[in-house]
N, C-alpha and C. Protein backbone atom coordinates (compact mmCIF):
# COMPACT_ATOMS: atom_id res chain seq x y z
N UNK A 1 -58.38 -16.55 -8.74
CA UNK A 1 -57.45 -16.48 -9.82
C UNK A 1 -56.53 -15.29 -9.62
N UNK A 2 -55.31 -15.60 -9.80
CA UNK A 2 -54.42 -14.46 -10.10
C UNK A 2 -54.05 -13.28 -11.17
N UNK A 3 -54.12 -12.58 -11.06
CA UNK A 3 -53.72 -11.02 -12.11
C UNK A 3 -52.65 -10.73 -12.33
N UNK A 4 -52.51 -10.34 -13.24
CA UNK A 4 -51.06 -10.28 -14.23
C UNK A 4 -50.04 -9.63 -12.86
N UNK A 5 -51.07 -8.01 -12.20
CA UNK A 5 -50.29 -7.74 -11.03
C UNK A 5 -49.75 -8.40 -9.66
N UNK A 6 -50.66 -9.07 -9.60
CA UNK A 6 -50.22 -9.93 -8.66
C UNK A 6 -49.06 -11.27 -8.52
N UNK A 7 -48.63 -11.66 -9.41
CA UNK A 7 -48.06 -12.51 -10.25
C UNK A 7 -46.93 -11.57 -10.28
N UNK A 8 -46.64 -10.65 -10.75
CA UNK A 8 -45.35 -9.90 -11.20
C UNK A 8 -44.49 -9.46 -9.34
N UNK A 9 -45.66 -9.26 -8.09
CA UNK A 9 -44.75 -9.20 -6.98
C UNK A 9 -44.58 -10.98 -6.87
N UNK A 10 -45.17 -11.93 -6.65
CA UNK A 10 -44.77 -13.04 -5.90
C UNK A 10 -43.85 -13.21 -6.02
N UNK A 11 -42.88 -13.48 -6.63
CA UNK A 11 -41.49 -14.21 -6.94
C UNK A 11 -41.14 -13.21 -5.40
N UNK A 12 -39.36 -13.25 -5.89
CA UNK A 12 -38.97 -13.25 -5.11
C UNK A 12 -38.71 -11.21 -5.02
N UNK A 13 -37.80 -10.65 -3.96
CA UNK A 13 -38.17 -9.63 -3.96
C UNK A 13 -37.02 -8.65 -4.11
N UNK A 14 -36.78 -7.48 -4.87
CA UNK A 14 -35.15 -7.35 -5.47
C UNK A 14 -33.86 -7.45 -4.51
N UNK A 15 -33.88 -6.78 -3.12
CA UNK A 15 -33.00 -6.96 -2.52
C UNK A 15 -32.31 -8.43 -2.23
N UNK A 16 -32.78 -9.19 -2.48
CA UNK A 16 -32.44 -10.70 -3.06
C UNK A 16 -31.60 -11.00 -3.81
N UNK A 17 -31.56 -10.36 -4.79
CA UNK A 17 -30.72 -10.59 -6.06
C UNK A 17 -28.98 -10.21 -5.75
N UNK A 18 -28.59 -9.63 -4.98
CA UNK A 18 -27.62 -9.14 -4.17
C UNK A 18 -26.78 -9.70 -4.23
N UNK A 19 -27.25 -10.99 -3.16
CA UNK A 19 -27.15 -12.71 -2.87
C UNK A 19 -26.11 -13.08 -4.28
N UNK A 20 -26.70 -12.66 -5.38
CA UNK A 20 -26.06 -14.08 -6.76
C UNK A 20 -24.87 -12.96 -7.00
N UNK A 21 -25.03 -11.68 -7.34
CA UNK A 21 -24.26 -10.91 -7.47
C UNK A 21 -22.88 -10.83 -6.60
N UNK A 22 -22.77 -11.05 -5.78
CA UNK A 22 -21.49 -11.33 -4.67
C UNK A 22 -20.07 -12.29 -5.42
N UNK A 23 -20.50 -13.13 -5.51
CA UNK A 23 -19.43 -14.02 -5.74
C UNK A 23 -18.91 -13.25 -6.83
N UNK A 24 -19.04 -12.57 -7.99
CA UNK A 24 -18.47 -11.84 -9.10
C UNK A 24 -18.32 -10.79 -8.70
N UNK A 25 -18.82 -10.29 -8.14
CA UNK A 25 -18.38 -8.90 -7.71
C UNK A 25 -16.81 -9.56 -7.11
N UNK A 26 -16.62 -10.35 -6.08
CA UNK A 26 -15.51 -10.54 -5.28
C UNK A 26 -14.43 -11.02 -6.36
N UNK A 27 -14.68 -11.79 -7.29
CA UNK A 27 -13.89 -12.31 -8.33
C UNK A 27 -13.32 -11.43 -8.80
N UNK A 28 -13.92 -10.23 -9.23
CA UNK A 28 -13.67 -8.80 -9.89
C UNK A 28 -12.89 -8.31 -9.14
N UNK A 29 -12.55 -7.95 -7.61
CA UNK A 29 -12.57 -7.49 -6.58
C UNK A 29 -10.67 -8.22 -6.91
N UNK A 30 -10.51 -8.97 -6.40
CA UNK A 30 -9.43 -10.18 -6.43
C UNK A 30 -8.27 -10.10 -7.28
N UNK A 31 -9.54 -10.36 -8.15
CA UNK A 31 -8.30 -10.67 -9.84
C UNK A 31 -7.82 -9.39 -10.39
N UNK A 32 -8.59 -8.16 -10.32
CA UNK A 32 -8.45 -7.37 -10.96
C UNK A 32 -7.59 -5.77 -10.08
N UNK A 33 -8.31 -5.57 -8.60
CA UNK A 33 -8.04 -4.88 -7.96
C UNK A 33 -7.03 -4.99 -7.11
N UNK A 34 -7.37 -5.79 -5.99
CA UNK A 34 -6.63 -6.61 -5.01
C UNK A 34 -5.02 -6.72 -5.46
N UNK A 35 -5.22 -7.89 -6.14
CA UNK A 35 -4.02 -8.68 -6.51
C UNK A 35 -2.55 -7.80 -7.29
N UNK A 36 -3.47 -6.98 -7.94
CA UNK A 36 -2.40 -6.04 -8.61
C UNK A 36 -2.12 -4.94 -7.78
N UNK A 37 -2.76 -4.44 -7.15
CA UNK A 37 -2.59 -3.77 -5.95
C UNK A 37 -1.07 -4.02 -4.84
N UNK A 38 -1.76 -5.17 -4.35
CA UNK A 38 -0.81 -5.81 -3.32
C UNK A 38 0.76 -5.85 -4.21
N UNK A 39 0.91 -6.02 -5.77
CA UNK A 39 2.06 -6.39 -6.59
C UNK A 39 2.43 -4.76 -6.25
N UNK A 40 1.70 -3.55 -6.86
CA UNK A 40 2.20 -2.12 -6.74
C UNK A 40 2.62 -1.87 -5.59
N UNK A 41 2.25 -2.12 -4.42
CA UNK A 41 2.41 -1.98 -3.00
C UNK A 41 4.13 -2.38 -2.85
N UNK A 42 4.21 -4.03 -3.33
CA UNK A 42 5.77 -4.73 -3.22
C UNK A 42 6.73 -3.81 -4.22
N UNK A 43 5.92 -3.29 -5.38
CA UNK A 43 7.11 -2.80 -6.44
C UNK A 43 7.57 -1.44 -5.59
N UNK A 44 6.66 -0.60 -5.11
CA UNK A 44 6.73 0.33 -3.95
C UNK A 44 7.97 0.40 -3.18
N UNK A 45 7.48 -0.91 -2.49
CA UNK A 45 8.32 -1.26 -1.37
C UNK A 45 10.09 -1.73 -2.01
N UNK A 46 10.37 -2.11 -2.79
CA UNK A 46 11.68 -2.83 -3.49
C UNK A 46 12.21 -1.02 -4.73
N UNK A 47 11.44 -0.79 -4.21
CA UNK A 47 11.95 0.84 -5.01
C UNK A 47 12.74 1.19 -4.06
N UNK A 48 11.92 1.68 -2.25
CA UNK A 48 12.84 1.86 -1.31
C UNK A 48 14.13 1.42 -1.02
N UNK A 49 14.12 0.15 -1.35
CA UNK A 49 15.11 -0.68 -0.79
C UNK A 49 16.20 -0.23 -2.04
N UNK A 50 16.02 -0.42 -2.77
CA UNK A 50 17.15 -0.06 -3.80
C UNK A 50 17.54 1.11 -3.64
N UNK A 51 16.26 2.39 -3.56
CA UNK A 51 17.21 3.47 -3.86
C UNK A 51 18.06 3.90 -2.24
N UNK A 52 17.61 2.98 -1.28
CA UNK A 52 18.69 3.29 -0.25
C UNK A 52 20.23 2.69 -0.61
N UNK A 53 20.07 1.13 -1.16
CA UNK A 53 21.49 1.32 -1.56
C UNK A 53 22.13 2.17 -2.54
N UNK A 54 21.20 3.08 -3.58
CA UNK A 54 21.63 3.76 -4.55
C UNK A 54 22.56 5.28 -3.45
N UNK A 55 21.75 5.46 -3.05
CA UNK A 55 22.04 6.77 -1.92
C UNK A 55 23.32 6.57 -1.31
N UNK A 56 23.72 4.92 -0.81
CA UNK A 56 25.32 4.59 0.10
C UNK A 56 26.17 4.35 -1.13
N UNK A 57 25.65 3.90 -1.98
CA UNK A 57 26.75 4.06 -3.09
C UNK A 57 27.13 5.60 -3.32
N UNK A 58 25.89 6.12 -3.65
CA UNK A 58 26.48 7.98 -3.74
C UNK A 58 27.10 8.48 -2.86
N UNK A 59 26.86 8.27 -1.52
CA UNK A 59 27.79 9.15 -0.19
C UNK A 59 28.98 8.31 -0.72
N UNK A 60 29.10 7.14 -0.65
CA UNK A 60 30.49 6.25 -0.44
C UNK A 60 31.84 6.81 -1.93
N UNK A 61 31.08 7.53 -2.78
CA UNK A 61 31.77 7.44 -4.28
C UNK A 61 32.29 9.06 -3.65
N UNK A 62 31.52 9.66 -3.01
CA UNK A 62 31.49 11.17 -2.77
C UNK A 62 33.46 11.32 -1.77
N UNK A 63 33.29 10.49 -1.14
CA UNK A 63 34.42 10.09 -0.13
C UNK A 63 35.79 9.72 -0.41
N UNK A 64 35.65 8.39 -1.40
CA UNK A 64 36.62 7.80 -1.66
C UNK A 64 37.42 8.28 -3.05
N UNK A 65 38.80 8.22 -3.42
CA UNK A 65 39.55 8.25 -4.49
C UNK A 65 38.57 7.27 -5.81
N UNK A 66 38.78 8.32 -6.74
CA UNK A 66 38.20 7.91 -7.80
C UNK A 66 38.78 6.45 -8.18
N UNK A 67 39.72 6.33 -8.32
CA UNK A 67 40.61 4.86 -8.38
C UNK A 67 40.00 4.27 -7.94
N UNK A 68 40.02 4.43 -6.71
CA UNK A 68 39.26 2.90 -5.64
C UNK A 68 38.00 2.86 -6.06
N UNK A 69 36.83 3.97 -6.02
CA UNK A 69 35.68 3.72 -6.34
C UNK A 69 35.44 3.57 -7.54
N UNK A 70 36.15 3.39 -8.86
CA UNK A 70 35.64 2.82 -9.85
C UNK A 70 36.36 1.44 -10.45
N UNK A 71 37.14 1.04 -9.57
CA UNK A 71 37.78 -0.54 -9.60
C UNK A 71 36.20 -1.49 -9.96
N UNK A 72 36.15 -2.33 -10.51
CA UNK A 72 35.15 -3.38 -10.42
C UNK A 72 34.76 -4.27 -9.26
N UNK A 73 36.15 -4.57 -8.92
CA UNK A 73 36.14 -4.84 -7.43
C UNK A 73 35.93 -4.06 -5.76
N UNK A 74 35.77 -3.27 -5.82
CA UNK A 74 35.69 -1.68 -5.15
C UNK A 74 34.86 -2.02 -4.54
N UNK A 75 35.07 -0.43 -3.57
CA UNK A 75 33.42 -0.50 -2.55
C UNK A 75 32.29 -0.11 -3.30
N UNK A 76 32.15 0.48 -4.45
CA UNK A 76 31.01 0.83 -4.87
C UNK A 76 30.54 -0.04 -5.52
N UNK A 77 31.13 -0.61 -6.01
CA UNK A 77 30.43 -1.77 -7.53
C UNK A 77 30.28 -3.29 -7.00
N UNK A 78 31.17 -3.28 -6.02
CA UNK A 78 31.25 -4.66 -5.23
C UNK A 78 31.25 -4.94 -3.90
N UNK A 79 31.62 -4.15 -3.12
CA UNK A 79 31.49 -4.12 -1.70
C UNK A 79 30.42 -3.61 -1.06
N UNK A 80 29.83 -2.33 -1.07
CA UNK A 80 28.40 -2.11 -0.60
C UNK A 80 27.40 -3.25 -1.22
N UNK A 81 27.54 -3.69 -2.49
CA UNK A 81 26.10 -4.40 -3.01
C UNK A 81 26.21 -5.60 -2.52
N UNK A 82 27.29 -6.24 -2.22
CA UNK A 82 27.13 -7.66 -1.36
C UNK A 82 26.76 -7.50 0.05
N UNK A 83 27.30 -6.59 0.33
CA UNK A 83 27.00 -6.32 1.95
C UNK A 83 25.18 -6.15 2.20
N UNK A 84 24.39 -4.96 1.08
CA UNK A 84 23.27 -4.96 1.11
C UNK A 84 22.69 -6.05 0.28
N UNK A 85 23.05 -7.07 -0.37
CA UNK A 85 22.48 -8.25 -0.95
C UNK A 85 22.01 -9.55 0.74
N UNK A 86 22.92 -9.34 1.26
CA UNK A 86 22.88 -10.09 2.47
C UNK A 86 21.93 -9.10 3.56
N UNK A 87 21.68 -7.80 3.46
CA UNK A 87 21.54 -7.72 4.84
C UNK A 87 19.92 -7.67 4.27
N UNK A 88 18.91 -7.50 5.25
CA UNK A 88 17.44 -7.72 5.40
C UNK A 88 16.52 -6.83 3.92
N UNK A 89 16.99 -5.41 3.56
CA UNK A 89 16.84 -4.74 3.13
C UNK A 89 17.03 -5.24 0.81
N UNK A 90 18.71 -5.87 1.03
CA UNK A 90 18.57 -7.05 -0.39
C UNK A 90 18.26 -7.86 -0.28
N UNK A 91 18.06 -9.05 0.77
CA UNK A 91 17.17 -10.09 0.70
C UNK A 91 15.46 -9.90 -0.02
N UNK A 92 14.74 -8.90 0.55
CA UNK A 92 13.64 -8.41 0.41
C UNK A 92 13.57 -8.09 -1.34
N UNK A 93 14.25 -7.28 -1.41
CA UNK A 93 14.43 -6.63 -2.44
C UNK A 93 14.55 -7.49 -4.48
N UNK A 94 15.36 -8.52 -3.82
CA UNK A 94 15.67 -9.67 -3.94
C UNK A 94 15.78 -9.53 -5.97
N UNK A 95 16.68 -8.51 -6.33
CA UNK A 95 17.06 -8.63 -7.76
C UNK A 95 17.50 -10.23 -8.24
N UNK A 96 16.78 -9.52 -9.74
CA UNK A 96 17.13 -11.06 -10.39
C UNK A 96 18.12 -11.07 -11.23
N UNK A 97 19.22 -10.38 -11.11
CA UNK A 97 20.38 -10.90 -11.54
C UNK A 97 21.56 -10.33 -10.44
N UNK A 98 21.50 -10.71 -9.53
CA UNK A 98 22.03 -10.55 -8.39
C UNK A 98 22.25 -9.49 -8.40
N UNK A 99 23.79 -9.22 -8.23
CA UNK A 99 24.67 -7.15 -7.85
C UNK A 99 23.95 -6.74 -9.26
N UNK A 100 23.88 -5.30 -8.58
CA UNK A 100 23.11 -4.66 -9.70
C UNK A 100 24.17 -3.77 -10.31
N UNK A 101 23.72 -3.51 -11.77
CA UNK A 101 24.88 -2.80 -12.28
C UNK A 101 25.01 -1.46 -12.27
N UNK A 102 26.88 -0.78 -11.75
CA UNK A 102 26.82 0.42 -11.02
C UNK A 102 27.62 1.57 -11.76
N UNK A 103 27.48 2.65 -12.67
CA UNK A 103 28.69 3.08 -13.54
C UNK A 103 28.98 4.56 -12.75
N UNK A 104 30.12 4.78 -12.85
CA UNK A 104 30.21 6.39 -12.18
C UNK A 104 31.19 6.98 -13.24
N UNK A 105 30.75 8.74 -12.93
CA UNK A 105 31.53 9.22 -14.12
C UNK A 105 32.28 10.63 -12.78
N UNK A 106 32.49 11.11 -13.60
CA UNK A 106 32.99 12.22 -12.78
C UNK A 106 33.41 13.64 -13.77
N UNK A 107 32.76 14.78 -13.51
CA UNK A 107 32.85 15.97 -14.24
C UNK A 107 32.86 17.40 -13.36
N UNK A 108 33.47 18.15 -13.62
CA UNK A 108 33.93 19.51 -12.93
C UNK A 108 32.33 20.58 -12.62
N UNK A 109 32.76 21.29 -11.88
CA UNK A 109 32.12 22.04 -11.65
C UNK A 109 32.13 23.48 -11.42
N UNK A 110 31.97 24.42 -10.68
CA UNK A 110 32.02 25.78 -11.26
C UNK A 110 33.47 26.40 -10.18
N UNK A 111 34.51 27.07 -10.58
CA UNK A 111 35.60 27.64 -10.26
C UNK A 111 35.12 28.65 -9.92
N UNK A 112 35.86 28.58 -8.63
CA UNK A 112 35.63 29.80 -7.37
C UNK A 112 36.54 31.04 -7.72
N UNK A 113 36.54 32.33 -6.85
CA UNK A 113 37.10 33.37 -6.98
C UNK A 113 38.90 32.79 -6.53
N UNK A 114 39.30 31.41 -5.98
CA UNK A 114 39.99 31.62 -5.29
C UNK A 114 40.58 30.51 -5.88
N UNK A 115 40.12 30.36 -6.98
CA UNK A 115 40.84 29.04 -7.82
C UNK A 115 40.57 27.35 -7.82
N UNK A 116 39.69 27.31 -6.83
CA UNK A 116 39.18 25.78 -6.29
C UNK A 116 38.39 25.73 -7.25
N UNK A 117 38.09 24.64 -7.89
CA UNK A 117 37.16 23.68 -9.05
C UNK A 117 36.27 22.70 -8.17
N UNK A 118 34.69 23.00 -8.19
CA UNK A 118 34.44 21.63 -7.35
C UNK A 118 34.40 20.25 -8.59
N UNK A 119 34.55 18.94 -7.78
CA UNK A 119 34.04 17.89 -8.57
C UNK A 119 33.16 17.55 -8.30
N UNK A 120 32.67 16.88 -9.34
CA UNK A 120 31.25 16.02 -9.10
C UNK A 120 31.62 14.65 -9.44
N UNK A 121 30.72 13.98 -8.82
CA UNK A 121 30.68 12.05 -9.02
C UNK A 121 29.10 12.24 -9.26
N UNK A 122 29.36 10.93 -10.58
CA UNK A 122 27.84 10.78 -10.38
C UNK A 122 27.38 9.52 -10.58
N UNK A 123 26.46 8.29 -9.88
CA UNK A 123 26.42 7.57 -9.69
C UNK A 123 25.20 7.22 -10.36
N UNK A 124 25.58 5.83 -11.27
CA UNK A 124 24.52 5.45 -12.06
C UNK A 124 24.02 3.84 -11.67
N UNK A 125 22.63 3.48 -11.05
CA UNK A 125 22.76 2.03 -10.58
C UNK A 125 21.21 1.30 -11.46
N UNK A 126 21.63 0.41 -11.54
CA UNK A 126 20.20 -0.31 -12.73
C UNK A 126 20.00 -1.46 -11.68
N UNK A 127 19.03 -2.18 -11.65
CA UNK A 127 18.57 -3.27 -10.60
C UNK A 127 17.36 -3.61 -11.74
N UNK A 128 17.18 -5.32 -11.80
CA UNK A 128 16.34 -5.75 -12.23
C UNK A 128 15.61 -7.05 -11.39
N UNK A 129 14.28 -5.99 -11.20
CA UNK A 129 13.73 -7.23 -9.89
C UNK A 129 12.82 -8.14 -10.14
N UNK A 130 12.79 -8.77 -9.19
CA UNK A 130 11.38 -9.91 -9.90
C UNK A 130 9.96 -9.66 -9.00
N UNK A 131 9.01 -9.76 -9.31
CA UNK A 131 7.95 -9.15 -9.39
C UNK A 131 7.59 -9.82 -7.12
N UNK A 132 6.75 -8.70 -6.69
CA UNK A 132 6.83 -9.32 -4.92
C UNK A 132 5.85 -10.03 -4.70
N UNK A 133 4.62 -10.38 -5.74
CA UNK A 133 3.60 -11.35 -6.10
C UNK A 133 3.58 -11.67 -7.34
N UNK A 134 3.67 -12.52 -8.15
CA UNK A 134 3.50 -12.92 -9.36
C UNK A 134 2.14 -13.70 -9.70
N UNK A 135 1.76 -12.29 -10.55
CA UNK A 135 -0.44 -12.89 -10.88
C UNK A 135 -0.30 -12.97 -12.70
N UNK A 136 -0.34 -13.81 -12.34
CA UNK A 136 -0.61 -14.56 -13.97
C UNK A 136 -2.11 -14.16 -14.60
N UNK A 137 -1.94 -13.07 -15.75
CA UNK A 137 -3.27 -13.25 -16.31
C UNK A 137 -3.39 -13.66 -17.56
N UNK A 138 -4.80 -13.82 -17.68
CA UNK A 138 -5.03 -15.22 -18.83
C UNK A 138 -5.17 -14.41 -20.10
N UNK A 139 -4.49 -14.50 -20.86
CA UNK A 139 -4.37 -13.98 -22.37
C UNK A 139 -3.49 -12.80 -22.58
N UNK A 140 -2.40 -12.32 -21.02
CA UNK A 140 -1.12 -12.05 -21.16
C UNK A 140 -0.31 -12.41 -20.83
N UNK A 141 0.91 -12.52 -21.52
CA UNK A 141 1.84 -13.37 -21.17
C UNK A 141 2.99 -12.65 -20.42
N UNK A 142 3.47 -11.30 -20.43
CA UNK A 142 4.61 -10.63 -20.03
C UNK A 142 4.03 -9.66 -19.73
N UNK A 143 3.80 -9.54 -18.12
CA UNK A 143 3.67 -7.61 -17.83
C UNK A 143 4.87 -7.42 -16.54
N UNK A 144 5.77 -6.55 -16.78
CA UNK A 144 6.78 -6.27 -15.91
C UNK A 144 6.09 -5.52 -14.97
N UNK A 145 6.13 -6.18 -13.78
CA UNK A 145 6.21 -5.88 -12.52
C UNK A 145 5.02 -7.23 -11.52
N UNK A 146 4.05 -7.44 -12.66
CA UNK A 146 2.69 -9.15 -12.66
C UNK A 146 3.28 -9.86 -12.43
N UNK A 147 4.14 -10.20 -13.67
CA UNK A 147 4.63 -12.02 -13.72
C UNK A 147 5.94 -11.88 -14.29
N UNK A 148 6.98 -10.89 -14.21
CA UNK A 148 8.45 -10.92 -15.54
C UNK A 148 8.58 -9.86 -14.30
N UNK A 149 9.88 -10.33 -14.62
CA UNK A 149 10.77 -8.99 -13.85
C UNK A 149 10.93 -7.79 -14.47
N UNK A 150 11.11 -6.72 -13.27
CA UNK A 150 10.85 -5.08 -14.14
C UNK A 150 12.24 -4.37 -13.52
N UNK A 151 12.63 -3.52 -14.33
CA UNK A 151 13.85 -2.76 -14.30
C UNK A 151 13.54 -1.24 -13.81
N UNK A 152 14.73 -0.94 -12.71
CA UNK A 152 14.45 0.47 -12.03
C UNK A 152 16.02 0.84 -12.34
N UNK A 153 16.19 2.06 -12.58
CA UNK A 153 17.32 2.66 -12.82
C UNK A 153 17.07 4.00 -12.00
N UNK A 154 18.52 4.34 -11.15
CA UNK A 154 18.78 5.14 -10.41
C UNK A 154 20.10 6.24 -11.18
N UNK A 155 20.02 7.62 -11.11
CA UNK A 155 21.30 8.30 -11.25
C UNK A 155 21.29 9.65 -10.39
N UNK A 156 22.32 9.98 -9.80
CA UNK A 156 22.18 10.89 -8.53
C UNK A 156 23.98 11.28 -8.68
N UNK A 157 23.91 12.79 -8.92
CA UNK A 157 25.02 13.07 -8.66
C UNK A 157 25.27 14.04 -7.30
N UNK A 158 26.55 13.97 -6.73
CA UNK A 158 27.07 15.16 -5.97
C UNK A 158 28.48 15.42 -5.71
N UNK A 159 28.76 16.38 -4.94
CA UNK A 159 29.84 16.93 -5.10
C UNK A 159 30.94 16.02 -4.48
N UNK A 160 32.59 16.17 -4.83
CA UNK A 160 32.95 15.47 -3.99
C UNK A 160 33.78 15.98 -2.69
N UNK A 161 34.12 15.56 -1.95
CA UNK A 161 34.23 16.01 -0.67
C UNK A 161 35.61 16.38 -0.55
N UNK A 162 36.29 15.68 -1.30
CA UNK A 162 37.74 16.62 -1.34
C UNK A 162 37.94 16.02 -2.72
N UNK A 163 37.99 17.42 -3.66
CA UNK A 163 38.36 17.63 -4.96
C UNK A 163 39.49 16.88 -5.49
N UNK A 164 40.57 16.91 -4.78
CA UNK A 164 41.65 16.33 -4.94
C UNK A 164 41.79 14.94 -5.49
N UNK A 165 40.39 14.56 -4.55
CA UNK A 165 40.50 13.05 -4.88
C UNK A 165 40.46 12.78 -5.90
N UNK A 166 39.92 13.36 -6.87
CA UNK A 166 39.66 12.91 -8.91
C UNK A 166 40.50 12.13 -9.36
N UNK A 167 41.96 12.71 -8.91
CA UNK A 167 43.13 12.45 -9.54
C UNK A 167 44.17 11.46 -8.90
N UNK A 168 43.28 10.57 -7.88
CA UNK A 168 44.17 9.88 -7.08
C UNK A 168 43.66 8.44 -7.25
């Protein structure tokens, strides 16, 4: 006959139990870690990409006559962002309402012993992207950057390269 002790080892033996535990652990692993992970990784990655075009918009505004660079049609608001919408860098990137929107202002800066005023440009760019994996979870409906597109806004000023230009 068997004893209560003896009876309590037969079954089976704990490192066993391991075995059932796996599949949830990995579920956990997936849904929760993984997946949103890999989404932070893409939002990461589409940050780069934007704020490099944010950066050629700033050199390019730094250069050109205020006129030209704040036309709608211009290189800043319209000509760099199609050019980087097409090349590898906006494809990727891949905003969801196409050209992203670009405002520039322009304000003075500190007067030298010798009468020169520097200017400043300063370049304001908004991009709204759509998510680089979209993970649907169950009992939310909208998380920007999961499953809805999420908004990055850029502003970067500098000087401009010949003062003169303000007024041309």
């Amino acid at each position: 006959m068997y004893t209560q002790k003896s009876l309590k080892n037969f079954g089976r033996k704990s490192p066993g139990s391991a075995i059932v535990e796996t599949p949830v652990a990995l579920l956990l692993l997936f849904v929760f870690i993984l997946f949103p992970l890999f989404a932070l990784i893409g939002m990461a990655a589409k940050y780069a990409c934007c704020y490099s075009l944010h950066q050629m918009q700033l050199h390019e505004a730094a250069l050109i006559a205020a006129s030209s660079a704040g036309a709608a049609d211009g290189p800043i608001k319209r000509g760099i962002p199609e050019s980087w919408l097409s090349s590898g860098l906006g494809l990727f990137a891949d905003p969801a309402d196409g050209i992203p929107e670009t405002r520039l202002s322009y304000h003075e800066g500190v007067r030298s012993a010798n009468g020169i005023e520097d200017q400043f440009v300063v370049v304001e760019t908004e991009f709204k992207l759509k998510p680089f994996l979209t993970v649907s979870v169950p009992g939310i409906s909208a998380v920007p950057g999961l499953n809805e597109a999420f908004p990055i806004a850029f502003k970067s000023q500098t000087a401009m390269e010949n003062p003169a230009n303000i007024n041309r």
